[in-house]
N, C-alpha and C. Protein backbone atom coordinates (compact mmCIF):
# COMPACT_ATOMS: atom_id res chain seq x y z
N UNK A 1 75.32 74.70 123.52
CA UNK A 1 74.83 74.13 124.77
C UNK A 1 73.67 74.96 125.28
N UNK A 2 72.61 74.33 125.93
CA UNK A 2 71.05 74.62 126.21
C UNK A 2 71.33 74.97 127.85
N UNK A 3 71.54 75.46 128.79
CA UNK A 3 71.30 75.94 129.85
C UNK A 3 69.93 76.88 130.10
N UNK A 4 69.21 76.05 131.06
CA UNK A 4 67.70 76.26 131.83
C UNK A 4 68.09 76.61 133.16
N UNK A 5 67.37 77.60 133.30
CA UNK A 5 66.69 78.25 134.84
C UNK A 5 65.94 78.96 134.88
N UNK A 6 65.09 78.96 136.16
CA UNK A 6 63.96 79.38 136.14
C UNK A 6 63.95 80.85 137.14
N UNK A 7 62.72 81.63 136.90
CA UNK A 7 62.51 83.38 137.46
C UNK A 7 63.08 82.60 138.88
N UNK A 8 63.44 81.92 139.81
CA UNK A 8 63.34 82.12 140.96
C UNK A 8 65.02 81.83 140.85
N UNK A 9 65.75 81.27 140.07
CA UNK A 9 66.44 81.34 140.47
C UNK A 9 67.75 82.70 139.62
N UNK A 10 67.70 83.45 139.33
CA UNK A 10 68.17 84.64 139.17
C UNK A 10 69.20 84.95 139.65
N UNK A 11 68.95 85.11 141.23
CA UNK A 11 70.51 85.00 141.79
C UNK A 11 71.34 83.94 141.62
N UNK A 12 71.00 82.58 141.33
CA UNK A 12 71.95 81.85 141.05
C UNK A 12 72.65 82.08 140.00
N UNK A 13 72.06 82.48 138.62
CA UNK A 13 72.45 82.51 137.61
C UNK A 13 72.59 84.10 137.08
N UNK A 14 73.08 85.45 137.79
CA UNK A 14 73.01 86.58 137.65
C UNK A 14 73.59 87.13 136.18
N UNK A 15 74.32 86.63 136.06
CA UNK A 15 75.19 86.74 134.38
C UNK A 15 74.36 86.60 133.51
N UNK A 16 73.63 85.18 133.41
CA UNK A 16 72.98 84.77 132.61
C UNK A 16 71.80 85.64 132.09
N UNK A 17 71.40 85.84 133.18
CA UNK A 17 70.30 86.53 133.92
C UNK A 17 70.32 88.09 132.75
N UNK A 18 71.21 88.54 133.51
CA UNK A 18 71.39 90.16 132.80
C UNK A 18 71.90 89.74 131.53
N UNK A 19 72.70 89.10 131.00
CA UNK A 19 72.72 89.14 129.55
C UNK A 19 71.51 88.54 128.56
N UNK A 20 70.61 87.76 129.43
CA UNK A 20 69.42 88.01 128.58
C UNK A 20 69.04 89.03 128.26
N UNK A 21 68.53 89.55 129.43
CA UNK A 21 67.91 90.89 129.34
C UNK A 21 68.41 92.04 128.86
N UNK A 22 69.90 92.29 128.78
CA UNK A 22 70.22 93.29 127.58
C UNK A 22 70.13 92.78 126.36
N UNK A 23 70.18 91.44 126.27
CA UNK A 23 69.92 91.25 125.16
C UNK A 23 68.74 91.07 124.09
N UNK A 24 67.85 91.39 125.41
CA UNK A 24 66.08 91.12 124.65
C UNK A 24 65.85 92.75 124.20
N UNK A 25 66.73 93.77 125.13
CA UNK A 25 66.64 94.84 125.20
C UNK A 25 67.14 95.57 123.55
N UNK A 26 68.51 94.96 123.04
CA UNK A 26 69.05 95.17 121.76
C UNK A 26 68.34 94.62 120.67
N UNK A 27 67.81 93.61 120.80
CA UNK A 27 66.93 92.92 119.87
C UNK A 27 65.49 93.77 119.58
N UNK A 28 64.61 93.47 120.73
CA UNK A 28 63.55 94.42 120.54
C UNK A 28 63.32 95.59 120.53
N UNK A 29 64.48 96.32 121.62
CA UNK A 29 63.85 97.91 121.49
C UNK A 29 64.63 98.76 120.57
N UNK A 30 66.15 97.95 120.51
CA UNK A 30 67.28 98.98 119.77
C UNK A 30 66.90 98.69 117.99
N UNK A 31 66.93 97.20 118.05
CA UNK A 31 67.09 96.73 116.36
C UNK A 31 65.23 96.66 115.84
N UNK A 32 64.57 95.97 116.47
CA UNK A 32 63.31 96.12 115.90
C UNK A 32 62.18 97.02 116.24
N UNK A 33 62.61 97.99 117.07
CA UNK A 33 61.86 98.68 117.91
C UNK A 33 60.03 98.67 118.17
N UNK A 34 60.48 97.48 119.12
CA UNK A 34 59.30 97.40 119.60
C UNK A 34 58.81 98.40 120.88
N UNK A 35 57.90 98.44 121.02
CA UNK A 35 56.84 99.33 122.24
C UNK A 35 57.04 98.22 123.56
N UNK A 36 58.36 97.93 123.72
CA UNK A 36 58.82 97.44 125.14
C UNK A 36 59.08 97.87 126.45
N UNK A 37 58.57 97.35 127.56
CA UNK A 37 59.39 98.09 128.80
C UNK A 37 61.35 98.24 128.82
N UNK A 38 61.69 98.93 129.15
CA UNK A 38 62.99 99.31 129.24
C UNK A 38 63.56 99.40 131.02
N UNK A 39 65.01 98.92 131.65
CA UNK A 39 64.70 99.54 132.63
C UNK A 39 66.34 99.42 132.24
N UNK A 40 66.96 100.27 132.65
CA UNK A 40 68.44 100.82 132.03
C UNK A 40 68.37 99.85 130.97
N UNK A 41 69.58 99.27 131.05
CA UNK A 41 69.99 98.65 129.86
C UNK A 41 69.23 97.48 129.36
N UNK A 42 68.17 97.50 129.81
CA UNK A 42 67.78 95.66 129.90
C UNK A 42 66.02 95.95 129.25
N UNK A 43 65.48 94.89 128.69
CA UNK A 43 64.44 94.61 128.80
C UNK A 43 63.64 93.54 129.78
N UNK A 44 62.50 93.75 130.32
CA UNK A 44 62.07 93.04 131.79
C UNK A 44 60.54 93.44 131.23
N UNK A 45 59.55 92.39 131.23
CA UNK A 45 57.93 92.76 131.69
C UNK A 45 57.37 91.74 132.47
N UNK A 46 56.28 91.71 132.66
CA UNK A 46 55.26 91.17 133.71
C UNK A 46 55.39 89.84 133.59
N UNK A 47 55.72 89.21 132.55
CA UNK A 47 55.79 87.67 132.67
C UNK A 47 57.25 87.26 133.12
N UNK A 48 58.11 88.05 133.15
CA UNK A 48 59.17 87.58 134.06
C UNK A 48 58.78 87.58 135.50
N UNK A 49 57.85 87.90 135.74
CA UNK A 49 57.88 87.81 137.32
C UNK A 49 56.77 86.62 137.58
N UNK A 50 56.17 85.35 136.44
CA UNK A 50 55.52 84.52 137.08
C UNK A 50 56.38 83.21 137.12
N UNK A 51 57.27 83.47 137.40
CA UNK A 51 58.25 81.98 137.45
C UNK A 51 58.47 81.45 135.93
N UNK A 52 59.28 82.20 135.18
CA UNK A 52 59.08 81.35 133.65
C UNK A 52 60.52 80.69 133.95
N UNK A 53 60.40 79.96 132.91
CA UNK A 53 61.72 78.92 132.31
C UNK A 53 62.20 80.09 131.52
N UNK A 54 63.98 80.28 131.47
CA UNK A 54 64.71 80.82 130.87
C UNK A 54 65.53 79.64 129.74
N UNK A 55 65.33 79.72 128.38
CA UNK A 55 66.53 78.96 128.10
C UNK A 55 67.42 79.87 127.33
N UNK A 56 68.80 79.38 127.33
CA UNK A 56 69.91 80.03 126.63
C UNK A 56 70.96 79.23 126.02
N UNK A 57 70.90 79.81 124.78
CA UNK A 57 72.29 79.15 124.50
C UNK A 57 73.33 79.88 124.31
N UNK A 58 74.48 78.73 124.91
CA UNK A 58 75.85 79.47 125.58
C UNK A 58 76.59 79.07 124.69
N UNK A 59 77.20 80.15 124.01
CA UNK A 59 78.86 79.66 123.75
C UNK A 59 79.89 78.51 124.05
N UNK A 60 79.95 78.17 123.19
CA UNK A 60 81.16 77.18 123.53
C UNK A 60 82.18 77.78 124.08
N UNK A 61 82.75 78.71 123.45
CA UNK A 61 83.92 79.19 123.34
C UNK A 61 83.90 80.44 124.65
N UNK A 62 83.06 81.12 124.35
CA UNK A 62 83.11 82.30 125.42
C UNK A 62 82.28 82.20 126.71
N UNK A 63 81.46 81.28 126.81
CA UNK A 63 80.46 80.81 127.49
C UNK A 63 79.73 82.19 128.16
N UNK A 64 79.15 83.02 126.87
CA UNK A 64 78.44 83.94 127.23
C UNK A 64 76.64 83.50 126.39
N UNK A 65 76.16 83.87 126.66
CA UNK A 65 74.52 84.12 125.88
C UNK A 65 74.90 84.51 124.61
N UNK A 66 74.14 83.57 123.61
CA UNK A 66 73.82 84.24 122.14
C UNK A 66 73.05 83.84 121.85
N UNK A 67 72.15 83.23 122.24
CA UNK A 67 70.74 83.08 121.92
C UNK A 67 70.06 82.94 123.19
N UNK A 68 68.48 83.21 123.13
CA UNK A 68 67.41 82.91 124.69
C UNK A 68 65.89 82.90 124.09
N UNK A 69 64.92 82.44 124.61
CA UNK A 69 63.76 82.67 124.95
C UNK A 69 63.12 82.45 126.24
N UNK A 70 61.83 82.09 126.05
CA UNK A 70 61.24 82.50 127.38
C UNK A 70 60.08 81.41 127.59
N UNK A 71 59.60 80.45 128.33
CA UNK A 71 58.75 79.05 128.35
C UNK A 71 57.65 79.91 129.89
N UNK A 72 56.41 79.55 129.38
CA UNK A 72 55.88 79.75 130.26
C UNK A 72 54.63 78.77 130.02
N UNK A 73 53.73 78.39 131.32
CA UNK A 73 53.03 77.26 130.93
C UNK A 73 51.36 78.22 130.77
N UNK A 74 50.77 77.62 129.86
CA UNK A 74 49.61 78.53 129.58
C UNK A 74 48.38 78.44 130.59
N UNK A 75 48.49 77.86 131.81
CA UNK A 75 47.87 77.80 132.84
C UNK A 75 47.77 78.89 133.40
N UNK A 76 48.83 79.71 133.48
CA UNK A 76 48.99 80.58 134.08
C UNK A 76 48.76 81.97 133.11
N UNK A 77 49.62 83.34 133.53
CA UNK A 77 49.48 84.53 132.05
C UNK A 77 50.32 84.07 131.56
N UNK A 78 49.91 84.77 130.65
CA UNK A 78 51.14 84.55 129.47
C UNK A 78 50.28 85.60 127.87
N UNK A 79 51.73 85.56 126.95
CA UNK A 79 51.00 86.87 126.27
C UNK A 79 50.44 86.47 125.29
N UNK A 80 50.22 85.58 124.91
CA UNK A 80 49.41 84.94 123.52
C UNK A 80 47.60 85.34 124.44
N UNK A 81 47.09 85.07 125.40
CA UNK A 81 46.04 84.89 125.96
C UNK A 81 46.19 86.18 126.77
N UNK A 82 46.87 86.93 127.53
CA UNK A 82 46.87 88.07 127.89
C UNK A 82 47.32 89.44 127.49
N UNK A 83 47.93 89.91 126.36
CA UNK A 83 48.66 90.71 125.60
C UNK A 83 48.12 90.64 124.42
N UNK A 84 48.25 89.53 123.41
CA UNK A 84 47.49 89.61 122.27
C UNK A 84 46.55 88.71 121.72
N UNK A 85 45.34 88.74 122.72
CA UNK A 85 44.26 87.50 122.17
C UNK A 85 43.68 87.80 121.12
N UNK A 86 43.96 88.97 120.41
CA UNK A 86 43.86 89.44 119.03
C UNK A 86 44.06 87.85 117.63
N UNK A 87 45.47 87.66 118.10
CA UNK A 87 45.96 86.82 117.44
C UNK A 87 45.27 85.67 117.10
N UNK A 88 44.28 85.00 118.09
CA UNK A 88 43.68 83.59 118.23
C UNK A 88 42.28 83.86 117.26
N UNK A 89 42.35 85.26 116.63
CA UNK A 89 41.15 84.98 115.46
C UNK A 89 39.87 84.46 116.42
N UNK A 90 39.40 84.90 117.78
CA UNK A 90 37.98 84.44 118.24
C UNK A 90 38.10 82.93 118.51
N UNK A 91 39.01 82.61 118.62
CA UNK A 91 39.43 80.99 119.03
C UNK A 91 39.20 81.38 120.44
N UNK A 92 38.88 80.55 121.42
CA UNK A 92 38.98 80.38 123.08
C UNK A 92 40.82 80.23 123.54
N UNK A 93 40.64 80.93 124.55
CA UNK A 93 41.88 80.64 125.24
C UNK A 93 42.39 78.89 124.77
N UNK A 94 43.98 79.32 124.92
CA UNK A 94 44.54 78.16 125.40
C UNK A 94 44.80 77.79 126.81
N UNK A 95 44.74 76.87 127.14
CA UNK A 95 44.73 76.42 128.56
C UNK A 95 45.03 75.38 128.96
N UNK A 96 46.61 74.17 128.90
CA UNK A 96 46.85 73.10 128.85
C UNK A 96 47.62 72.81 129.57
N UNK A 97 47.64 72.19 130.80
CA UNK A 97 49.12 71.88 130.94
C UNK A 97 49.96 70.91 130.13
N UNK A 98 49.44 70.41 128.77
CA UNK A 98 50.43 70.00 127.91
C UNK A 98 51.04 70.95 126.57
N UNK A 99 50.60 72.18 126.75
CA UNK A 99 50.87 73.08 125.99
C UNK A 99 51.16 74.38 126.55
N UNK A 100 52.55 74.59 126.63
CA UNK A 100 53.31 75.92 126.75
C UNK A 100 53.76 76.63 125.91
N UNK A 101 54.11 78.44 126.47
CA UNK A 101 54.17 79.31 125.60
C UNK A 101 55.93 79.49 125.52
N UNK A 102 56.01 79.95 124.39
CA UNK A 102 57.71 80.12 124.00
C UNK A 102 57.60 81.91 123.66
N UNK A 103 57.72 82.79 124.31
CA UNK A 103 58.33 84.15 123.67
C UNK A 103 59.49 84.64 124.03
N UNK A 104 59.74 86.06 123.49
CA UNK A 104 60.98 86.32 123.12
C UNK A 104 62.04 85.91 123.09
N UNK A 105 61.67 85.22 122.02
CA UNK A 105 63.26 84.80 120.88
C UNK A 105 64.24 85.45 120.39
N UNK A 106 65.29 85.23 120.77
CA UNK A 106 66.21 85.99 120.18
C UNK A 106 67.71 85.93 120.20
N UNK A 107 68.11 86.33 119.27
CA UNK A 107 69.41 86.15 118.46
C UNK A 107 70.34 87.47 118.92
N UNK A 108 71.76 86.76 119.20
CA UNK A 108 72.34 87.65 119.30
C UNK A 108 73.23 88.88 117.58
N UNK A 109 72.59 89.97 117.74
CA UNK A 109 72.06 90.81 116.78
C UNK A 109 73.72 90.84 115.84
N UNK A 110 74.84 90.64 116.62
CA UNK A 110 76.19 90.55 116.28
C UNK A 110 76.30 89.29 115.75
N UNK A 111 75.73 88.40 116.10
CA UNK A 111 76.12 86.85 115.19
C UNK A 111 74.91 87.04 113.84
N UNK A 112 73.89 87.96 113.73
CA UNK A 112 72.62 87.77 112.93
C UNK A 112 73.53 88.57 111.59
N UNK A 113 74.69 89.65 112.07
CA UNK A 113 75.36 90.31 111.01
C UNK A 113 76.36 89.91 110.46
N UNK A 114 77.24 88.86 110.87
CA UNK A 114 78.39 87.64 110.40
C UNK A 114 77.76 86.56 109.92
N UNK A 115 77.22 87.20 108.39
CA UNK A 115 76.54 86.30 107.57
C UNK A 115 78.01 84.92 106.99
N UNK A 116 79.23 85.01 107.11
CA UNK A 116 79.98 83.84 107.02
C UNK A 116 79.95 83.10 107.94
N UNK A 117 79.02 83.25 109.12
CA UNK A 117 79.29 82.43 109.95
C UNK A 117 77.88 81.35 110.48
N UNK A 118 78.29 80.32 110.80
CA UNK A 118 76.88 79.10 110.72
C UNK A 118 76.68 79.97 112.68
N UNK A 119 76.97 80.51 113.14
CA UNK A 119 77.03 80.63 114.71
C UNK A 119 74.82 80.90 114.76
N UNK A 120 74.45 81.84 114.31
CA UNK A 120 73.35 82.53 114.23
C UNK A 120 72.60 81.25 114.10
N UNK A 121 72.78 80.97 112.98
CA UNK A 121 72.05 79.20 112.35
C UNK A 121 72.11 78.46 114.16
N UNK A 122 73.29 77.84 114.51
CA UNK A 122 73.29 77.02 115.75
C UNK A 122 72.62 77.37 116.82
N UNK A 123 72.57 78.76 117.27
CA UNK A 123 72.59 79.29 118.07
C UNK A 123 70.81 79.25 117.83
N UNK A 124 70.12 79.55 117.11
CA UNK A 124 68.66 79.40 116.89
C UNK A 124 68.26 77.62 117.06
N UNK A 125 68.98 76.86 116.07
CA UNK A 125 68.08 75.74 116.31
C UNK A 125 68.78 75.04 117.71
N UNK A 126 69.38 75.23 118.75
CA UNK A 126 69.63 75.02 119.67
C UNK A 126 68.62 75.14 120.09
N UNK A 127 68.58 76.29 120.54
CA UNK A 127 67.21 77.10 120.99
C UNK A 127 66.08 76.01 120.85
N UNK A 128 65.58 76.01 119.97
CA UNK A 128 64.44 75.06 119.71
C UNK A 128 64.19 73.43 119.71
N UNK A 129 65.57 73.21 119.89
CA UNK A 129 65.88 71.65 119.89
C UNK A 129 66.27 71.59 121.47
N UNK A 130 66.32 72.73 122.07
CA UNK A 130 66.27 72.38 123.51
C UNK A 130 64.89 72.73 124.17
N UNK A 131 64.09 73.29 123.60
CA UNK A 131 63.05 73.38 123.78
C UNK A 131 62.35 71.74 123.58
N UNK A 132 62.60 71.33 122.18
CA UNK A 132 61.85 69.91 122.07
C UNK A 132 61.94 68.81 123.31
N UNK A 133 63.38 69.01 123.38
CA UNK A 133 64.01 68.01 124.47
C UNK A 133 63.62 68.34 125.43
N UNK A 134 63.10 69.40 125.79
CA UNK A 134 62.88 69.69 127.08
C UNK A 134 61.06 68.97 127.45
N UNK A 135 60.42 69.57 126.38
CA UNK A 135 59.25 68.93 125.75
C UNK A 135 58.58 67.54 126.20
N UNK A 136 59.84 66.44 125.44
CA UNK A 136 59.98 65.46 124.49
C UNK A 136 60.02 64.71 126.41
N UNK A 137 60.92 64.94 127.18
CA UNK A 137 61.39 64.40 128.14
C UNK A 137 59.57 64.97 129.60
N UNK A 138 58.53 66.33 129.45
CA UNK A 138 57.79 66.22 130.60
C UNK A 138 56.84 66.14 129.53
N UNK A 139 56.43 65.46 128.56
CA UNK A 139 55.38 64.98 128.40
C UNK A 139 54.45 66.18 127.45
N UNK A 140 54.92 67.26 127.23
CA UNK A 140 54.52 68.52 126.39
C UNK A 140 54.03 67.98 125.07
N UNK A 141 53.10 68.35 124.87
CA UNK A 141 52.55 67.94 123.59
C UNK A 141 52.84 69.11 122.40
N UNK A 142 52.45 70.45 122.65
CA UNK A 142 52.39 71.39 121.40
C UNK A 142 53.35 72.80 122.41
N UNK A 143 53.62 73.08 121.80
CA UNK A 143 54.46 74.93 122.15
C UNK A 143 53.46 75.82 120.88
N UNK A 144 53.24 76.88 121.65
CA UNK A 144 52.62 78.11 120.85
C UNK A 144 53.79 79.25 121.39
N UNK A 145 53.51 80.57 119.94
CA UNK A 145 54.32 81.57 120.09
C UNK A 145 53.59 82.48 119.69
N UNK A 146 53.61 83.61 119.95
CA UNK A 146 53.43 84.98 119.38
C UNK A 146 54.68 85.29 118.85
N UNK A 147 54.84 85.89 117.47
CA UNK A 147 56.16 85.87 116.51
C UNK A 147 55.79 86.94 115.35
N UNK A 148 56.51 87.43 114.86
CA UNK A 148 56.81 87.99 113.49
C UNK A 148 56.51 87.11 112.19
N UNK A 149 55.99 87.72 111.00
CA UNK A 149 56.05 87.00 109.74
C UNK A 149 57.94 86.47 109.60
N UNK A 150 58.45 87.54 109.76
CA UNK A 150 60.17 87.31 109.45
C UNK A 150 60.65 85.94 110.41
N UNK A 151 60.14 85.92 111.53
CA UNK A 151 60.48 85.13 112.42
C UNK A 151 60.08 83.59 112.39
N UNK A 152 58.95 83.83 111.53
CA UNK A 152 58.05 82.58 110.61
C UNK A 152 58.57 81.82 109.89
N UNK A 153 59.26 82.84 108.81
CA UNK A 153 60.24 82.42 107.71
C UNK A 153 61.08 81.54 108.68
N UNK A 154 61.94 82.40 109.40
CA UNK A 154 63.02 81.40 109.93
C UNK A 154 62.95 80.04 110.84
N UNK A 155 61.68 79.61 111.30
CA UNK A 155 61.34 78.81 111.86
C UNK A 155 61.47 77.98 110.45
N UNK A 156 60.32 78.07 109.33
CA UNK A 156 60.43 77.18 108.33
C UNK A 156 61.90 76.73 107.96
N UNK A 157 62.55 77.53 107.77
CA UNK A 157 64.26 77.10 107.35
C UNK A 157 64.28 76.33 107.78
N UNK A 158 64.75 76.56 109.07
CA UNK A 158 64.99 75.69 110.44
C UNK A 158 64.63 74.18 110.37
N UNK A 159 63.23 73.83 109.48
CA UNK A 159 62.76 72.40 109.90
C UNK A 159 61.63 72.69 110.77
N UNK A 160 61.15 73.39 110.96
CA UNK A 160 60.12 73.87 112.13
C UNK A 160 58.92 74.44 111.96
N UNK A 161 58.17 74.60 110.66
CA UNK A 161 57.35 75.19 109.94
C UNK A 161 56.26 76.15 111.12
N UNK A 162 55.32 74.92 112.06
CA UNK A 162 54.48 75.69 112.87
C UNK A 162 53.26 74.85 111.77
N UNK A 163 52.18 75.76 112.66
CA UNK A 163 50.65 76.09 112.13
C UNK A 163 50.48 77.26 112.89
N UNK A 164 49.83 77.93 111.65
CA UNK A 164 49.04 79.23 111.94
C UNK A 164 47.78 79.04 113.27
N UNK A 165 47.63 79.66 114.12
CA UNK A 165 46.70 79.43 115.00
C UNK A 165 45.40 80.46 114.76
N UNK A 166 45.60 81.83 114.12
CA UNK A 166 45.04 82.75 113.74
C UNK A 166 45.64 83.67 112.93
N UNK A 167 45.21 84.31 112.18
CA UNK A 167 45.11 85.46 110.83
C UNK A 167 46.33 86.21 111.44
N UNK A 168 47.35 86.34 110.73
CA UNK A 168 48.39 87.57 111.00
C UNK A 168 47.91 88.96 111.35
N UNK A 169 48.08 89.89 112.14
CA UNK A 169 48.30 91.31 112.07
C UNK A 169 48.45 92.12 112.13
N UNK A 170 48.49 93.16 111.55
CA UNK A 170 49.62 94.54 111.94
C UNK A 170 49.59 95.02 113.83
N UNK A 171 50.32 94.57 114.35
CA UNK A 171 50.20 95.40 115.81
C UNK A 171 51.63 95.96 116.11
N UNK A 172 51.64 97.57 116.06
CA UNK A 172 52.70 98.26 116.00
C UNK A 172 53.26 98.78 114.36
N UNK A 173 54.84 98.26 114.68
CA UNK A 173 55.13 98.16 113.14
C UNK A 173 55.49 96.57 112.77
N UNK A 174 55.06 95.86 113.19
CA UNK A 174 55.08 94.30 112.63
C UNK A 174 54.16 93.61 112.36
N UNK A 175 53.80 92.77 111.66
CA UNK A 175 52.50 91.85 110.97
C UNK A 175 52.90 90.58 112.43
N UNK A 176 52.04 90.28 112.89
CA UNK A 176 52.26 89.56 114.13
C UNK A 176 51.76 88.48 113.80
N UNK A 177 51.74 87.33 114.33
CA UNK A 177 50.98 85.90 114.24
C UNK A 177 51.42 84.99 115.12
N UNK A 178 50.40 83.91 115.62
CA UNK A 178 50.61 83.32 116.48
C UNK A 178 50.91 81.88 115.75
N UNK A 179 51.62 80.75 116.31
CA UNK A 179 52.34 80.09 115.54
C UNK A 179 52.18 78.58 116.85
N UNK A 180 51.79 77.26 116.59
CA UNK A 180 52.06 76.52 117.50
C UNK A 180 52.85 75.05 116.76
N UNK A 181 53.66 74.36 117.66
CA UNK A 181 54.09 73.10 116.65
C UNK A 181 53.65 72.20 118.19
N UNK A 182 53.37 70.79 117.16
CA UNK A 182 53.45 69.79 117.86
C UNK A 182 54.56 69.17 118.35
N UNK A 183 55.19 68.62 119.43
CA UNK A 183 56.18 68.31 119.97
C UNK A 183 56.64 66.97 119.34
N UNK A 184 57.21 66.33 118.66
CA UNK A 184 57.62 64.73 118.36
C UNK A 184 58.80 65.04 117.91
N UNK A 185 59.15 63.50 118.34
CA UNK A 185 60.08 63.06 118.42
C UNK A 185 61.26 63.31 116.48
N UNK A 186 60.25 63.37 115.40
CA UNK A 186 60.56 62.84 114.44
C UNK A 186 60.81 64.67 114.40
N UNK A 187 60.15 65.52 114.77
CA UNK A 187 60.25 67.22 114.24
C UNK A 187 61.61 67.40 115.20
N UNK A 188 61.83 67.06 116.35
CA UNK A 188 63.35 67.33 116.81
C UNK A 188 64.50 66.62 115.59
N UNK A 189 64.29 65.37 115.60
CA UNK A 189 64.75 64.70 114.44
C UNK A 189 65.20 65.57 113.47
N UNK A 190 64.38 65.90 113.16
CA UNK A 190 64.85 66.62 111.88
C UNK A 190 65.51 68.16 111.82
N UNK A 191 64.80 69.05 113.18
CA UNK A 191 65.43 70.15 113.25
C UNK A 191 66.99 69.71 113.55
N UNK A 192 67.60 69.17 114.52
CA UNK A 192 68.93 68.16 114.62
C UNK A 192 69.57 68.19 113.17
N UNK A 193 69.00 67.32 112.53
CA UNK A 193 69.71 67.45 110.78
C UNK A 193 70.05 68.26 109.97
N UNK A 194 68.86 69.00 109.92
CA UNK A 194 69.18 70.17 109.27
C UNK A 194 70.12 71.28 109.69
N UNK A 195 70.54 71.38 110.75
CA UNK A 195 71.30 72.29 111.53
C UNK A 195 72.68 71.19 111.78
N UNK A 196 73.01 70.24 111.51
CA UNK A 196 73.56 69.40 111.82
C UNK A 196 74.18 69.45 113.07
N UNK A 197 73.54 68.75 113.79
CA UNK A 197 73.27 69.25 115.54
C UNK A 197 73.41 67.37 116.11
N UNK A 198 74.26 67.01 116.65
CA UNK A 198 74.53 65.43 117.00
C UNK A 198 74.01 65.65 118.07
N UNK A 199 73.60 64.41 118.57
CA UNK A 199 73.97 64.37 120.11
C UNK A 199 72.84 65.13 121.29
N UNK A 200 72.80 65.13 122.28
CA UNK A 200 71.61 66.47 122.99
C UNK A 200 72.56 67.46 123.45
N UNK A 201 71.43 68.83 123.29
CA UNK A 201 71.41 70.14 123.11
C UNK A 201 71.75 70.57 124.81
N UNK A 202 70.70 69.76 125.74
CA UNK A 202 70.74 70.37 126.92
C UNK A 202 71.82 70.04 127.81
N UNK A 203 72.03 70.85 128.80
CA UNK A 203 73.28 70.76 129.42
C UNK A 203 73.26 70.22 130.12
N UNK A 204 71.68 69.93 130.95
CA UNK A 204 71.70 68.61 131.81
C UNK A 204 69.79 67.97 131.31
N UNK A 205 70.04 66.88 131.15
CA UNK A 205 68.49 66.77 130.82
C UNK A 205 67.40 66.78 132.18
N UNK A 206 66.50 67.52 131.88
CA UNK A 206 65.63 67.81 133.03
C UNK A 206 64.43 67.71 132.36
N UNK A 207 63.36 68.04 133.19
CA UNK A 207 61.52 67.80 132.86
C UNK A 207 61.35 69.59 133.31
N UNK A 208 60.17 69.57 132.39
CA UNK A 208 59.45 71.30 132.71
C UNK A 208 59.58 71.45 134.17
N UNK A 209 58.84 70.44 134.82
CA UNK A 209 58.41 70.28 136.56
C UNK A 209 59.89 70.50 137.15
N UNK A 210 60.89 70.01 137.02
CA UNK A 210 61.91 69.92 137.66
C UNK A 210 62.68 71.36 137.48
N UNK A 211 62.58 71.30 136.08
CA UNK A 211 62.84 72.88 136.21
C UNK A 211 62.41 74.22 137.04
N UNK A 212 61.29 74.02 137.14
CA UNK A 212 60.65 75.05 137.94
C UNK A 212 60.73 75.46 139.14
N UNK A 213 60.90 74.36 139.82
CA UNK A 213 61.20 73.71 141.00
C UNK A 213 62.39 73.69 141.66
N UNK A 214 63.31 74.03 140.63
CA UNK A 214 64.62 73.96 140.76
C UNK A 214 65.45 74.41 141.86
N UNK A 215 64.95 75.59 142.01
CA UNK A 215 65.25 76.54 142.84
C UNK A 215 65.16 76.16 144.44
């Protein structure tokens, strides 16, 4: 299940809230160690504070976070155009309101190590099939990411290939690249199948706008 909320509403959703954020915190700074802000246990930077869309997917069973990323609309900052315009290879900004940004993705690092288990698999194309739907329903045409080569791979699995937007490269210790897909109907389609995923992802269907707003 796909549960959305947005930076303003935080206090509503405080659980949610902090188990993202330790969990972006275990992902990036503990397991891949990235050059992240830290603030105790949690990871937090500057684009949490412009009103982004949170999505998560929740447990069935425990109804805790095991998967999240992060939607922000490229009108505004965001880190593909402010953090690493490296990536766009001398391309011009993006700037659409039919094209928003998706970062930090991530998996909960305990389901990524229970290779018998499909949880990791669900728990990702959720993620992205609630993204479509979310998409698919305000009119979003393309999502771009800043991502990992590894993270590349797993999009392709997925049903989700991307296009390269610019040249991969080394920033830090990861080969970086920016990655955008077109939104249709037929690429949810199929991410759905392949993950064998019935039915919709989100927990209540909403539009980008409504989301935001929410609060």
């Amino acid at each position: 299940m796909i549960r959305i909320f947005n930076g303003l509403e935080r206090n509503i959703y405080p659980n949610e809230t902090a188990e993202i954020f330790r969990l972006r915190k275990r992902v990036f700074h503990d397991t891949l160690k990235w050059d992240v802000k830290i603030a105790r246990d949690q990871e937090i930077d500057e684009y949490d504070d412009a009103n982004p869309l949170y999505v998560a997917s929740i447990s069935p069973i425990s109804g805790k976070v095991r998967g999240a990323l992060r939607l922000l609309p490229t009108l505004g900052p965001n880190m593909l155009a402010d953090t690493f315009p490296q990536l766009m290879s001398g391309q011009p900004r993006i700037s659409s309101p039919a094209v928003w940004e998706s970062s930090r993705f991530c998996i909960d690092p305990d389901l990524a190590l229970d290779r018998s288990s499909n949880q990791v698999t669900t728990a990702a194309a959720e993620l992205m099939c609630g993204v479509g739907e979310l998409g698919l329903e305000s009119g979003i045409s393309r999502i771009i990411t800043v991502t990992d080569v590894f993270l590349e791979r797993m999009f392709r699995r997925m049903g989700c290939p991307g296009e390269r937007i610019g040249k991969p490269l080394r920033i830090g210790s990861v080969i970086a690249v920016a990655v955008g897909w077109d939104v249709t109907t037929d690429l949810l389609d199929h991410m759905k199948s392949i993950a064998s995923i019935s039915g919709r992802v989100l927990e209540t269907a909403i539009t980008l706008e409504e989301a935001r707003r929410a609060a």
